[in-house]
N, C-alpha and C. Protein backbone atom coordinates (compact mmCIF):
# COMPACT_ATOMS: atom_id res chain seq x y z
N UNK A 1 -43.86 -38.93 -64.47
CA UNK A 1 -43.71 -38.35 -63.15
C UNK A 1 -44.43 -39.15 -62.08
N UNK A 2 -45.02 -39.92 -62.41
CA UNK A 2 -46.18 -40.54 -61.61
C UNK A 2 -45.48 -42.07 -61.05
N UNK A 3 -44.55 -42.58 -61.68
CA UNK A 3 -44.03 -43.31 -61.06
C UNK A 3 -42.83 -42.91 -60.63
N UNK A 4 -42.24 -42.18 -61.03
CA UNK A 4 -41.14 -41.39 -59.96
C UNK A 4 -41.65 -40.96 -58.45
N UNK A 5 -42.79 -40.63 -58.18
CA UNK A 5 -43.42 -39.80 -57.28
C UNK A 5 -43.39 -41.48 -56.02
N UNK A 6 -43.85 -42.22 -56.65
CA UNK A 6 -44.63 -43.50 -56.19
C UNK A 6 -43.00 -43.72 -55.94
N UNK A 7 -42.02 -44.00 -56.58
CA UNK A 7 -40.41 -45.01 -56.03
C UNK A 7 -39.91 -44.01 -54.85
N UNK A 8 -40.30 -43.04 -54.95
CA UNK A 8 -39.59 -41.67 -53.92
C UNK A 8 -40.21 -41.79 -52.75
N UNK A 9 -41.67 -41.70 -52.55
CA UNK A 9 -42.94 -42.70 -51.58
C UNK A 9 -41.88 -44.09 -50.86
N UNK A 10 -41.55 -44.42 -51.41
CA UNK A 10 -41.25 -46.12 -51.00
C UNK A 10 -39.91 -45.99 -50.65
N UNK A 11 -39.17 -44.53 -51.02
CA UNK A 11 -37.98 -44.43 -50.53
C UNK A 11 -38.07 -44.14 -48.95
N UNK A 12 -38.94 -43.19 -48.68
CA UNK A 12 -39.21 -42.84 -47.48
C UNK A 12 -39.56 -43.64 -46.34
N UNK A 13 -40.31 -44.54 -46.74
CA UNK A 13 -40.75 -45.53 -45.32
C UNK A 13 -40.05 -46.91 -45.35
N UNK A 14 -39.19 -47.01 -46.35
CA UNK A 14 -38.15 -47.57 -46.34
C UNK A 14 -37.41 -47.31 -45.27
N UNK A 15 -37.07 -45.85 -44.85
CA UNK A 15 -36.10 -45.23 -43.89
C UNK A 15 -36.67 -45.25 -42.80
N UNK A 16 -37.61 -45.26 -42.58
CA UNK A 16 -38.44 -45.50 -41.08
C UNK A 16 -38.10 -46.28 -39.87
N UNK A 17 -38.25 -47.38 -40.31
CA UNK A 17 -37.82 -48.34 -39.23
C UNK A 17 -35.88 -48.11 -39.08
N UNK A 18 -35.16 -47.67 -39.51
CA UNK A 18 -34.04 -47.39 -39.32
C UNK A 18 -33.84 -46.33 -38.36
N UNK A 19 -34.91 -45.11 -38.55
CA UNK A 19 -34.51 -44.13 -37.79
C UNK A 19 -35.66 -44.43 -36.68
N UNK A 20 -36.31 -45.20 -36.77
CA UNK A 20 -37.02 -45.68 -35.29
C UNK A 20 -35.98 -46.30 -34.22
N UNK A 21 -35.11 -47.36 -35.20
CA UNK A 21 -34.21 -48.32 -34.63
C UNK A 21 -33.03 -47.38 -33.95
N UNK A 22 -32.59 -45.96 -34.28
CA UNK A 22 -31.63 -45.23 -34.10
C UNK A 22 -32.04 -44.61 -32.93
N UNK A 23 -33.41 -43.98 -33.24
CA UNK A 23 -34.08 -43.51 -31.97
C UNK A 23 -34.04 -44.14 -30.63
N UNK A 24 -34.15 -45.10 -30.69
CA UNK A 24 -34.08 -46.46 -29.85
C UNK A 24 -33.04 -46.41 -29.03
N UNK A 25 -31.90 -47.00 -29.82
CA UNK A 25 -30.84 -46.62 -29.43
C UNK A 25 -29.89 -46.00 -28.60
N UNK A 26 -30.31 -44.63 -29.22
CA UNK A 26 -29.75 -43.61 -28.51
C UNK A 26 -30.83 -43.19 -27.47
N UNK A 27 -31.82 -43.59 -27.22
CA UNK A 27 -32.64 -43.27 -26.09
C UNK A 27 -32.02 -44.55 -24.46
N UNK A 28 -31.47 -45.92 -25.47
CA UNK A 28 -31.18 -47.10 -24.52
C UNK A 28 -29.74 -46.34 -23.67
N UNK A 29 -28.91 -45.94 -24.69
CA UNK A 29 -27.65 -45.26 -24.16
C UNK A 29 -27.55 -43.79 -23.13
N UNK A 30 -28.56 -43.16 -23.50
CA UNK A 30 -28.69 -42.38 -22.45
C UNK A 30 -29.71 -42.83 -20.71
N UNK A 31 -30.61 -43.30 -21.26
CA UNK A 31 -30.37 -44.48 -19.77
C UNK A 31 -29.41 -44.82 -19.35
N UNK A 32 -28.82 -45.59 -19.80
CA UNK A 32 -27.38 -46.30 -19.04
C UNK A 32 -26.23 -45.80 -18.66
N UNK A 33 -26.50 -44.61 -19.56
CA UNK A 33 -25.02 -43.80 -18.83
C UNK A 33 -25.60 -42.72 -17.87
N UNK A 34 -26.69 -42.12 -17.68
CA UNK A 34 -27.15 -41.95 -16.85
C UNK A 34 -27.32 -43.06 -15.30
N UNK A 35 -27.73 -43.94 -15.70
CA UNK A 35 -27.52 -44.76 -14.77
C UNK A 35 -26.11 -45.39 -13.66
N UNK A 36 -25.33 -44.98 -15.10
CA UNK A 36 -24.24 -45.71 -14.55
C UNK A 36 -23.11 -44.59 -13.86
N UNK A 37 -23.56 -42.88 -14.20
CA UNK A 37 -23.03 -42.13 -13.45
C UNK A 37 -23.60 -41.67 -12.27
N UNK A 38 -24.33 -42.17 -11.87
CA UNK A 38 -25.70 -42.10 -10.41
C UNK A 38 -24.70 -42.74 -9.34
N UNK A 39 -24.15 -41.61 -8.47
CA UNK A 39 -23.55 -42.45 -7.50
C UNK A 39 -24.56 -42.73 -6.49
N UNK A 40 -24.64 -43.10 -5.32
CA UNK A 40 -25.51 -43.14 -4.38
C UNK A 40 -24.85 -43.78 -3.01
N UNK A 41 -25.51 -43.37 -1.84
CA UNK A 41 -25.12 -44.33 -0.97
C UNK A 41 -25.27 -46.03 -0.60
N UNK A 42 -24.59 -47.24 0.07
CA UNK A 42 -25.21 -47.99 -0.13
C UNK A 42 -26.88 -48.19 -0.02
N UNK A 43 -27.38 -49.41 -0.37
CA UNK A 43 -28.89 -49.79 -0.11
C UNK A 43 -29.29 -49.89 1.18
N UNK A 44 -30.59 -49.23 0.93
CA UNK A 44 -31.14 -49.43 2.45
C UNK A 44 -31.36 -50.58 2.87
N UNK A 45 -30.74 -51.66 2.56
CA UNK A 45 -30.83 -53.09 3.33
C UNK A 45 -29.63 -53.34 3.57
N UNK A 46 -28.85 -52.37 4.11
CA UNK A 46 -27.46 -52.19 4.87
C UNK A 46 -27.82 -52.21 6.10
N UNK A 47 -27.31 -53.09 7.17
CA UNK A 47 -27.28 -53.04 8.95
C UNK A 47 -26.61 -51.41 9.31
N UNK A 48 -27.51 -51.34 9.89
CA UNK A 48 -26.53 -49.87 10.66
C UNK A 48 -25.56 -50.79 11.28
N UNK A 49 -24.37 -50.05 11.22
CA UNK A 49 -23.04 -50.05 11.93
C UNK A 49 -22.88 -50.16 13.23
N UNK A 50 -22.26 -50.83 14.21
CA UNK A 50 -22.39 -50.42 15.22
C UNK A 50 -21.74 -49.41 16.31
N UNK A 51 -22.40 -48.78 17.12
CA UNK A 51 -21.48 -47.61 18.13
C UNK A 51 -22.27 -47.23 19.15
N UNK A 52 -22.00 -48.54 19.52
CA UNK A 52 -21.88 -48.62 21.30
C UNK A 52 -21.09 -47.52 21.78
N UNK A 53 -20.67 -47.63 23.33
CA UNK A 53 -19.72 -47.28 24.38
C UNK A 53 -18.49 -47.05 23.78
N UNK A 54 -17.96 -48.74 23.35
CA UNK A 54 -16.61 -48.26 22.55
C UNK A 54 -15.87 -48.05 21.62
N UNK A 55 -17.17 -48.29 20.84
CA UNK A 55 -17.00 -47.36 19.21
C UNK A 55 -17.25 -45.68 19.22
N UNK A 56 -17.97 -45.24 20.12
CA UNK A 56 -18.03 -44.02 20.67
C UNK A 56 -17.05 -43.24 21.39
N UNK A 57 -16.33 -43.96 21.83
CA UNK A 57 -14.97 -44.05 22.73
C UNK A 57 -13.78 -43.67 21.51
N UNK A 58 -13.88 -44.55 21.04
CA UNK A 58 -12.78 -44.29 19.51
C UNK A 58 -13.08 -43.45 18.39
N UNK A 59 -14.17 -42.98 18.30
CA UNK A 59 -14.87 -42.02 17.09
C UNK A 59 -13.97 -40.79 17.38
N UNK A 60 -13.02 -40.37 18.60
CA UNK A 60 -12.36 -39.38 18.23
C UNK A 60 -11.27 -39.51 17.64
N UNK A 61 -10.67 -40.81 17.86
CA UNK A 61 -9.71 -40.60 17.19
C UNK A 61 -9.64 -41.38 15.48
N UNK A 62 -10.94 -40.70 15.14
CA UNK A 62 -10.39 -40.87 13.72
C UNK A 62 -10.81 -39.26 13.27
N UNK A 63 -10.43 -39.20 12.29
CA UNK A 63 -10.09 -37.91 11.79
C UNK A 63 -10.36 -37.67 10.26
N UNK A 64 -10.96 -36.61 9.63
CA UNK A 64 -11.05 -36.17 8.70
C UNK A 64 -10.25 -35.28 7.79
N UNK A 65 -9.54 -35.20 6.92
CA UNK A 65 -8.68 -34.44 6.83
C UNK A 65 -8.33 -33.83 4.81
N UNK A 66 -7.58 -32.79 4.76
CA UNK A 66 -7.70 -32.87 3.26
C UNK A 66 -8.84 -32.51 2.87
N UNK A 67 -10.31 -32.63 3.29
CA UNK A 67 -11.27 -32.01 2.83
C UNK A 67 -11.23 -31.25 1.49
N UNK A 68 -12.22 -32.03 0.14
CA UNK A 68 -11.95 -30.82 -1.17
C UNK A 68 -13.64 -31.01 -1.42
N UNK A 69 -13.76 -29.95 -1.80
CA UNK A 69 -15.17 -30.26 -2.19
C UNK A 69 -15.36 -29.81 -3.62
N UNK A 70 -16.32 -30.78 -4.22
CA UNK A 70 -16.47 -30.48 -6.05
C UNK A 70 -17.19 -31.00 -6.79
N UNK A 71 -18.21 -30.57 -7.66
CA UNK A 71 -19.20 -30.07 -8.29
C UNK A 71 -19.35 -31.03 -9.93
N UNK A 72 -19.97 -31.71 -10.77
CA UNK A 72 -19.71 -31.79 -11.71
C UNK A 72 -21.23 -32.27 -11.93
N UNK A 73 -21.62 -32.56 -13.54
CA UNK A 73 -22.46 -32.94 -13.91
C UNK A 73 -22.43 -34.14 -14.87
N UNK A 74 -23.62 -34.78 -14.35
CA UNK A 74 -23.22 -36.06 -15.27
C UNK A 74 -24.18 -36.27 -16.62
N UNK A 75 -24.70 -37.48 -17.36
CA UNK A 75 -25.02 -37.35 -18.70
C UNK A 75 -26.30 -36.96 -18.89
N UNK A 76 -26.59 -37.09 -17.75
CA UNK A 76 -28.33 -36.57 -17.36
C UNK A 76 -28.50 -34.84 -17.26
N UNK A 77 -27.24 -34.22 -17.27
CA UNK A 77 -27.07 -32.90 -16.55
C UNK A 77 -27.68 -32.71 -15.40
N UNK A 78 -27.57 -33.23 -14.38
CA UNK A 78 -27.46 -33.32 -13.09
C UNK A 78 -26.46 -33.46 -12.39
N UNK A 79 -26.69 -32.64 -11.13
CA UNK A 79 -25.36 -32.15 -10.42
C UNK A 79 -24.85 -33.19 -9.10
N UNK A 80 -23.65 -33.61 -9.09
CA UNK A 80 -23.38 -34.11 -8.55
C UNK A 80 -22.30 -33.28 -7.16
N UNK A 81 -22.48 -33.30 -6.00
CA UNK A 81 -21.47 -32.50 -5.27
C UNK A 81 -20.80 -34.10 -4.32
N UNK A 82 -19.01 -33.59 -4.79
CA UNK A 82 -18.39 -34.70 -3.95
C UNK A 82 -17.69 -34.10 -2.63
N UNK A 83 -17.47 -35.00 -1.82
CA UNK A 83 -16.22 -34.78 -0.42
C UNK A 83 -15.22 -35.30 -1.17
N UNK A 84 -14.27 -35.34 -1.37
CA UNK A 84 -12.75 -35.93 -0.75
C UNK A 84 -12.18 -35.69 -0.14
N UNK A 85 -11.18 -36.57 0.70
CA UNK A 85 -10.63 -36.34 1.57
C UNK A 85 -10.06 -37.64 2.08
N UNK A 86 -8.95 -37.07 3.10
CA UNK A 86 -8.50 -38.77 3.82
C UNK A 86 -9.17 -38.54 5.27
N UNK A 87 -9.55 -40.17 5.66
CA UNK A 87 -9.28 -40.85 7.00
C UNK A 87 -8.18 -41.24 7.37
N UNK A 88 -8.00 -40.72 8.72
CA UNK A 88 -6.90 -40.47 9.62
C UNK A 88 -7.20 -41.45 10.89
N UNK A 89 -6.61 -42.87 11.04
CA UNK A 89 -6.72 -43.54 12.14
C UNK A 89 -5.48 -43.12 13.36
N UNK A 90 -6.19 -42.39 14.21
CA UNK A 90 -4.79 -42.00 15.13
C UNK A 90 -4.91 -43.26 16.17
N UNK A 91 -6.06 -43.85 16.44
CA UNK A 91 -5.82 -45.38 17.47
C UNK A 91 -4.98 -46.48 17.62
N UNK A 92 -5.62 -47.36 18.50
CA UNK A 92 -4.44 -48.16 18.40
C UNK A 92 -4.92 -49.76 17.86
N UNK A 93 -6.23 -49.15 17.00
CA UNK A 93 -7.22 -50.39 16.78
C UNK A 93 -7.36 -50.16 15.55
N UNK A 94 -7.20 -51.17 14.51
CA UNK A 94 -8.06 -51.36 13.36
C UNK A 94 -9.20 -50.89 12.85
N UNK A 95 -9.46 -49.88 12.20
CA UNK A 95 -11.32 -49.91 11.23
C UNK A 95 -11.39 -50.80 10.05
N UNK A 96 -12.26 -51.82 10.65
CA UNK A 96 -12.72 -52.45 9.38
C UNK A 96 -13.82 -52.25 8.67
N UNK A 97 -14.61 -51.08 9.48
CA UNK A 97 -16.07 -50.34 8.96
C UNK A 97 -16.27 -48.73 9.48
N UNK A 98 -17.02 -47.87 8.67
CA UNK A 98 -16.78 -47.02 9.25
C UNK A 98 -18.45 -46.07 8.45
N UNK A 99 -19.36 -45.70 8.78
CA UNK A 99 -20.08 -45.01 8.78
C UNK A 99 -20.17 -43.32 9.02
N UNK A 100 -20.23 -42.35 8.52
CA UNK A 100 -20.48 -41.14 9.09
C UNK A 100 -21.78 -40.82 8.91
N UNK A 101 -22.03 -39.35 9.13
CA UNK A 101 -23.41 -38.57 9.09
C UNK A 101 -22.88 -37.07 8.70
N UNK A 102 -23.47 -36.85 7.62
CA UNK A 102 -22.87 -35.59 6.84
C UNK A 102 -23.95 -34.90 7.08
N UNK A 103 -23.82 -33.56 7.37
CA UNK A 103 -25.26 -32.63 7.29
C UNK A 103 -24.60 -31.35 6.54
N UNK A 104 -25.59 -30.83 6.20
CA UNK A 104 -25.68 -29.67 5.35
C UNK A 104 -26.48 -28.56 6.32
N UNK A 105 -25.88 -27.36 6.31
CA UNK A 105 -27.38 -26.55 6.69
C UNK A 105 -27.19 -25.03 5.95
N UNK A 106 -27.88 -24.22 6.46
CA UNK A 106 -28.08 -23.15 5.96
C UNK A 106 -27.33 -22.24 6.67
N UNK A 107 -28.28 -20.39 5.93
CA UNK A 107 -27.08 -19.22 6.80
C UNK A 107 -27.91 -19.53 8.26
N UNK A 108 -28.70 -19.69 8.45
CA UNK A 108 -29.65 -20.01 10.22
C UNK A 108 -28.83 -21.12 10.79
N UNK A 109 -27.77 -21.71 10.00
CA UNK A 109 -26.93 -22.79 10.95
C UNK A 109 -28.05 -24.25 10.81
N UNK A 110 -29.44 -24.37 10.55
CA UNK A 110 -30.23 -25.21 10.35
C UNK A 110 -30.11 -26.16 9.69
N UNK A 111 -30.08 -27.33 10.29
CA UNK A 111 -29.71 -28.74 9.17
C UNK A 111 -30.61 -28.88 7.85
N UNK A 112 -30.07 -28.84 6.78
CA UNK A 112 -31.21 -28.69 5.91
C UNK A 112 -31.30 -30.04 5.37
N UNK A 113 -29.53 -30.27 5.14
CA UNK A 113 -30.06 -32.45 4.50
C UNK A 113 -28.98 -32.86 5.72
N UNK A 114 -29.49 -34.22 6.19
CA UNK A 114 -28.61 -35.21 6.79
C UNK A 114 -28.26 -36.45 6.01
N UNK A 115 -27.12 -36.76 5.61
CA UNK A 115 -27.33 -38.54 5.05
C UNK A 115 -26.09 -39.10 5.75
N UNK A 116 -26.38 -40.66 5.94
CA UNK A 116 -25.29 -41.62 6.39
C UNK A 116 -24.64 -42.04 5.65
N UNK A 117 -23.51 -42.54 5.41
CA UNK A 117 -22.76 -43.14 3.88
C UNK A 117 -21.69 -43.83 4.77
N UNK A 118 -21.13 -44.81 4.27
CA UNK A 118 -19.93 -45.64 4.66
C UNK A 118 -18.60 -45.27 3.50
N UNK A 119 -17.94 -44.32 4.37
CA UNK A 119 -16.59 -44.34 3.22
C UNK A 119 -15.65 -45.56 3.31
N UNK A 120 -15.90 -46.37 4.27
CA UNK A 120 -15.01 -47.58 4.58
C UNK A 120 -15.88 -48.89 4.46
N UNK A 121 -16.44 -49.50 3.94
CA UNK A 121 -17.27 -50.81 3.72
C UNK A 121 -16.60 -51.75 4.53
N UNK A 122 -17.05 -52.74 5.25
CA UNK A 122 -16.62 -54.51 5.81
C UNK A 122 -15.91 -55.39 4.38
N UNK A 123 -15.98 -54.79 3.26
CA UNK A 123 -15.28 -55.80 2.12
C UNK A 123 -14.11 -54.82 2.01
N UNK A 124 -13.79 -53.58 2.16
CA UNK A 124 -12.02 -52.67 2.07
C UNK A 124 -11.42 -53.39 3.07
N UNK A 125 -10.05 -53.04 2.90
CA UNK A 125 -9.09 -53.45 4.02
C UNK A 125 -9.20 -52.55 4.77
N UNK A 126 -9.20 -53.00 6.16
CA UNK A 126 -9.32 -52.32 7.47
C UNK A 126 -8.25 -50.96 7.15
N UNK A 127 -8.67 -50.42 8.25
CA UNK A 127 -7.37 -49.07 8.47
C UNK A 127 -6.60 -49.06 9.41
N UNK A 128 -5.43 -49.39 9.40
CA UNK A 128 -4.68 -49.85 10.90
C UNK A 128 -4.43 -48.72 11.64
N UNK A 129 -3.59 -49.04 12.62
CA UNK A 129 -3.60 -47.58 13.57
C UNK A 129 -2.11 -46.68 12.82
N UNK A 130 -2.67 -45.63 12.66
CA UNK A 130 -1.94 -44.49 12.41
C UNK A 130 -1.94 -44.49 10.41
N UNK A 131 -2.83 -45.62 10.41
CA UNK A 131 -2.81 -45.04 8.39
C UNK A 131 -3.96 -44.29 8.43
N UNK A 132 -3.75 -43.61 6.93
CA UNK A 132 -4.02 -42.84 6.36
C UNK A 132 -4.95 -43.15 4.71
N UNK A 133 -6.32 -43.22 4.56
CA UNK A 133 -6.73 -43.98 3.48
C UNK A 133 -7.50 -42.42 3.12
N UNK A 134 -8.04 -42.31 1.71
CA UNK A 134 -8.50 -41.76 0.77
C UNK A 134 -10.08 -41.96 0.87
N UNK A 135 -10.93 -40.91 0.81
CA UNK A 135 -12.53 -41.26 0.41
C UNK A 135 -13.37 -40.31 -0.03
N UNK A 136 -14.38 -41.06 -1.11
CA UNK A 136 -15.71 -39.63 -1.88
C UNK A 136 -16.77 -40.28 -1.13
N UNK A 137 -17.20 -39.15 -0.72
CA UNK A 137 -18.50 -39.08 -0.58
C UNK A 137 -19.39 -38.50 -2.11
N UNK A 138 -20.53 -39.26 -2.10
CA UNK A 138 -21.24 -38.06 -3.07
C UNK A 138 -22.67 -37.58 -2.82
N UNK A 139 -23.36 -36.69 -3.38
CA UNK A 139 -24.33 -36.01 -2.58
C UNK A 139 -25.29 -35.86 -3.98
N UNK A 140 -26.33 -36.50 -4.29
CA UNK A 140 -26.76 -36.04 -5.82
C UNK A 140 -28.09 -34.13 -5.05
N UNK A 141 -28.51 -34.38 -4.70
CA UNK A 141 -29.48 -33.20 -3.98
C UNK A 141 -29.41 -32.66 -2.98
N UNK A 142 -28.53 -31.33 -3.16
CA UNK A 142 -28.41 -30.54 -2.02
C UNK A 142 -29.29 -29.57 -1.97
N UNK A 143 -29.71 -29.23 -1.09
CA UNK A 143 -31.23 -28.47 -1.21
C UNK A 143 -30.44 -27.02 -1.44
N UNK A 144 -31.18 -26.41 -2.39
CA UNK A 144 -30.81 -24.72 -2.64
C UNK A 144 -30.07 -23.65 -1.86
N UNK A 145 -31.04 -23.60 -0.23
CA UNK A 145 -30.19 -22.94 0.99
C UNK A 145 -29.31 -23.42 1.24
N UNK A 146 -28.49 -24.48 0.97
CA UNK A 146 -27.03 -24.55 1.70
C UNK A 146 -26.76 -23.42 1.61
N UNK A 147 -25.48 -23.29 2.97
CA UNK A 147 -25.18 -22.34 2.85
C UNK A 147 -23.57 -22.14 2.48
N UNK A 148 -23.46 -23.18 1.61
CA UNK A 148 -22.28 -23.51 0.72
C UNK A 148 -21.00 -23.35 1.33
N UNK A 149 -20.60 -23.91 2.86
CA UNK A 149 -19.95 -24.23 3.86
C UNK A 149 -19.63 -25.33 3.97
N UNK A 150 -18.41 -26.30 4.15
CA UNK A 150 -18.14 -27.49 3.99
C UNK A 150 -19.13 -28.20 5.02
N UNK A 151 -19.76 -29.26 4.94
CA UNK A 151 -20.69 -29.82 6.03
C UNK A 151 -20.08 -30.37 7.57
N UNK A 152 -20.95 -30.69 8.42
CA UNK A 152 -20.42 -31.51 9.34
C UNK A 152 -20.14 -32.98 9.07
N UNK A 153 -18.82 -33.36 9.10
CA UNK A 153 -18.79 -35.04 9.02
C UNK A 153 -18.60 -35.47 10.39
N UNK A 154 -19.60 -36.63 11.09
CA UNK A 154 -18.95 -37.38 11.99
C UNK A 154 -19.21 -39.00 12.04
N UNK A 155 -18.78 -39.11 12.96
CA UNK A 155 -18.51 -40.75 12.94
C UNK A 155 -20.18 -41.27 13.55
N UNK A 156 -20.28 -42.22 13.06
CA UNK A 156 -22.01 -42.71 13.96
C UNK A 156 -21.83 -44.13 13.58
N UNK A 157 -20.98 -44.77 12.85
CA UNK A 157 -21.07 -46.28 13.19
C UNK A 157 -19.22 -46.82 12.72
N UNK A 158 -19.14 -47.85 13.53
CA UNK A 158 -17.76 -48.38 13.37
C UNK A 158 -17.60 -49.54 13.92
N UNK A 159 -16.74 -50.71 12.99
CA UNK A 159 -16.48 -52.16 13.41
C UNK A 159 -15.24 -52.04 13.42
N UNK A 160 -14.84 -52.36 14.97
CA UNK A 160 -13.33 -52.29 15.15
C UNK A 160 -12.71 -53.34 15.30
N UNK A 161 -11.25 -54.02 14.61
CA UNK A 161 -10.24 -55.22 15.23
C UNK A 161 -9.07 -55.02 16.44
């Protein structure tokens, strides 16, 4: 029995470094897919957009439209809340950039989050006058009080052709 006891011993830490190596593993993979479902806005070493006089001038006529809003969680179980929706160029000018400012607020009407996001980047193809393009926003932390009301979207930066 005594060397049975001792080969059974040596069976065990035999298995060790395997289930260290597994551990590993599956700890590397949940990083990364965590990571890699993290939407975010661009980096803060983005130029604000510009909106002068006559980017201010034209901010009405673009348009938001279609509005869906929706909820999911990613591998982290964390909640992700999206916009979709289309941009509506009713002008008679090109967007080749386009910035908004989304706010959130509460039942007091009180802004509770503000963020900037570009649904249109300087590397998409512009939006000519009278198309119609597709865009998500995503939002990883909406503070608790929303008051679960679609937000305000508006325009605050734009590069026009």
């Amino acid at each position: 029995m005594v060397n049975f006891k001792i080969e059974s011993e040596e069976k065990h830490r035999s298995l060790w470094p395997f289930l260290l190596i597994g551990v590993v593993v599956v700890a590397v993979l949940v990083v990364v897919f965590g990571w890699v479902e993290r939407p975010g806005p661009p980096g803060p070493a983005a130029k604000p957009l510009p909106f002068g006089a006559a980017e201010q001038a034209y901010a009405g006529k673009v348009k938001f439209e279609n509005l869906k809003m929706s909820r999911f969680a990613n591998f982290l179980n964390q909640e992700v809340t999206y916009i979709d929706g289309d941009i509506v160029n009713q002008g008679d000018r090109s967007i080749a950039a386009l910035a908004v400012t989304v706010e959130f607020r509460n039942i007091e009407n009180k802004v509770v989050m503000r963020q900037t996001q570009r649904p249109l980047s300087e590397q998409a193809a512009p939006i000519a006058p009278g198309e119609r393009r597709s865009f998500r926003l995503a939002f990883e932390q909406i503070p608790d009080d929303w008051n679960m009301q679609y937000p305000k979207i508006q325009v605050t930066g734009l590069v026009l052709r």
